[in-house]
C-alpha atoms as a PDB file:
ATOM      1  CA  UNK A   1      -4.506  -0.832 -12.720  1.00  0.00           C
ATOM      2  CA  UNK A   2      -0.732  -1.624 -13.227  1.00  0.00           C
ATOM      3  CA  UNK A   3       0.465   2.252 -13.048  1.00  0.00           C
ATOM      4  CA  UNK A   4       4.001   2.528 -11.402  1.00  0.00           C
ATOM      5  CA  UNK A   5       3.520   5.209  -8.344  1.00  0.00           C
ATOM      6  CA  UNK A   6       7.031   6.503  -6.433  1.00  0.00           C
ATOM      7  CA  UNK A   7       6.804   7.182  -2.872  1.00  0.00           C
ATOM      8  CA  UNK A   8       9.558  10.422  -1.723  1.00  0.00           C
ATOM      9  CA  UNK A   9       9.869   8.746   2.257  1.00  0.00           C
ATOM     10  CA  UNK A  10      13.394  10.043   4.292  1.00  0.00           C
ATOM     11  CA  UNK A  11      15.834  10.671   1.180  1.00  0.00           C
ATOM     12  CA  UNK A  12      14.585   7.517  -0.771  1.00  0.00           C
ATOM     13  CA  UNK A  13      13.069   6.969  -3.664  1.00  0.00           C
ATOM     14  CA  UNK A  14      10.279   4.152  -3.799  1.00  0.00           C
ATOM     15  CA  UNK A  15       8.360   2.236  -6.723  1.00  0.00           C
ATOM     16  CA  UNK A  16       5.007   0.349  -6.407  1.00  0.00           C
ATOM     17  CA  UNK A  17       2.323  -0.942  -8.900  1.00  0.00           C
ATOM     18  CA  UNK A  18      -0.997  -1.311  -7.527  1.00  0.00           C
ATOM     19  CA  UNK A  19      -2.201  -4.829  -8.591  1.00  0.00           C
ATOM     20  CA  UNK A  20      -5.594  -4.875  -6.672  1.00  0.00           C
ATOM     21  CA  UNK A  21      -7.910  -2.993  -4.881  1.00  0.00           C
ATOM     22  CA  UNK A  22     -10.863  -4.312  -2.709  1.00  0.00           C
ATOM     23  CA  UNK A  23     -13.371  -2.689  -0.624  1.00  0.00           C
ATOM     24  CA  UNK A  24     -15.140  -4.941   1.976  1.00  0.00           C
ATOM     25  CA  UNK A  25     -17.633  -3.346   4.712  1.00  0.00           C
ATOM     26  CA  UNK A  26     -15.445  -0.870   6.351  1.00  0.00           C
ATOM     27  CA  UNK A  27     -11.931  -2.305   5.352  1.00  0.00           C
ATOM     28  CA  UNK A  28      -9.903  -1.520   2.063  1.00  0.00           C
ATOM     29  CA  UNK A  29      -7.274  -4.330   0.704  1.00  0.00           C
ATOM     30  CA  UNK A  30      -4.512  -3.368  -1.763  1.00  0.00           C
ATOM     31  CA  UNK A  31      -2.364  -5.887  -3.487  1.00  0.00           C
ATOM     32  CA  UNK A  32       1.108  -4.292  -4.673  1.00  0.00           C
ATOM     33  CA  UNK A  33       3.887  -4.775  -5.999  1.00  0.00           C
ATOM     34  CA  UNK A  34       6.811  -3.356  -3.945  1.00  0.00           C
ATOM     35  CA  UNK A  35      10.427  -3.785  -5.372  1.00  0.00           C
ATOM     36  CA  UNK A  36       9.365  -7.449  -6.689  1.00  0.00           C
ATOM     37  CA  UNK A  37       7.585  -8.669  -3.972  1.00  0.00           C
ATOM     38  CA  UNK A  38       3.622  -8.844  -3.647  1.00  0.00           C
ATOM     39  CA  UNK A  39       2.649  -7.080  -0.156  1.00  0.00           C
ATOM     40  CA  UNK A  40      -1.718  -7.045   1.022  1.00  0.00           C
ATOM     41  CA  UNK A  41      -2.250  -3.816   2.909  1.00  0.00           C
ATOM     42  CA  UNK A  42      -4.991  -3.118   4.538  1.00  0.00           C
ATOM     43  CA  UNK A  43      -7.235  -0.070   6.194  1.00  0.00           C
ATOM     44  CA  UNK A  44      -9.673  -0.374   8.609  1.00  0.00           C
ATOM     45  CA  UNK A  45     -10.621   2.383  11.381  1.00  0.00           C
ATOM     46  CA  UNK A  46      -6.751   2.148  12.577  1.00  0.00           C
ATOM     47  CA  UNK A  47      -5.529   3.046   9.631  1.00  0.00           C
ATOM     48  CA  UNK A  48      -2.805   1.158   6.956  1.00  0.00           C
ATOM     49  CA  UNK A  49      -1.432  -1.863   7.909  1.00  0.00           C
ATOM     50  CA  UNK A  50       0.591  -5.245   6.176  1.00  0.00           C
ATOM     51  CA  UNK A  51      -1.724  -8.020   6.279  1.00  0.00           C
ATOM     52  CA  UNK A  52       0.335 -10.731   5.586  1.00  0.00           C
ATOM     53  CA  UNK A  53       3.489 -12.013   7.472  1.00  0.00           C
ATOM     54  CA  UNK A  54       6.189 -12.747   4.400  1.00  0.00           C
ATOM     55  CA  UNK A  55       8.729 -10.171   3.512  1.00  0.00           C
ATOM     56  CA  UNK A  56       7.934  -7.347   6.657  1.00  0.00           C
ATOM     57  CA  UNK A  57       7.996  -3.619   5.275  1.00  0.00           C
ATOM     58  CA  UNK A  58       8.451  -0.789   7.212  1.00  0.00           C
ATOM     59  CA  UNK A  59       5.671   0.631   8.993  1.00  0.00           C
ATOM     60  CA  UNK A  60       6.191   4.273   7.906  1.00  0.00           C
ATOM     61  CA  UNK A  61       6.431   2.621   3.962  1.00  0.00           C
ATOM     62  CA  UNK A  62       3.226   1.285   4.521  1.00  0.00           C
ATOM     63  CA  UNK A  63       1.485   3.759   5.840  1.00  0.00           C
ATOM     64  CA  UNK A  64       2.824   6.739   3.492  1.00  0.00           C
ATOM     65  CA  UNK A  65       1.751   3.808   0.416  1.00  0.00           C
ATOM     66  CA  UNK A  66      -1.503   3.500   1.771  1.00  0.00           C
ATOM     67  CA  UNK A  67      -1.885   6.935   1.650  1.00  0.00           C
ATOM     68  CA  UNK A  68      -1.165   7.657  -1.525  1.00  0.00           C
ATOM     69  CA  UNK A  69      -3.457   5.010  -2.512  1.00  0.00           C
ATOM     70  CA  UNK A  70      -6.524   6.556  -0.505  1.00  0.00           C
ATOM     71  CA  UNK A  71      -5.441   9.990  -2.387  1.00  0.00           C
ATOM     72  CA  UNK A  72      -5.524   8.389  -5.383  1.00  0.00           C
ATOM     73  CA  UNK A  73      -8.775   6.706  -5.172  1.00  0.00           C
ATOM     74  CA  UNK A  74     -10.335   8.644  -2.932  1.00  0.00           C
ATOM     75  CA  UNK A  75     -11.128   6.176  -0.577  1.00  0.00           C
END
């Protein structure tokens, strides 16, 4: 994948590089790359979460990421 996307969220300017995508049943995981640190998101019939409990990101971040990423791959 490794394509640099930039996210437009409250005046600032973010860049992440999708390292890995996974479907499983009903629940999408995406490994990034978010300002040098790897974050897992997730979507399941909530919607876009952080899976894992190291560096937190802001919930608005994440979702307006996962987003993009279900644009992008239509998923």
């Amino acid at each position: 994948m490794g394509q640099v996307f930039t996210i437009s969220l409250e005046g600032a300017k973010f860049h992440y590089q999708l390292l890995k995508l996974k479907l499983r049943n009903r629940q999408v995981e995406s490994e990034i790359l978010l300002q040098g640190n790897t974050v897992t998101l997730y979507k399941d019939d909530k919607g876009w979460s952080q899976k894992e409990d190291a560096l937190p990101v802001v919930e608005e971040l994440v979702r307006a990421i996962g987003n993009s990423i279900s644009l992008r791959y239509r998923i």
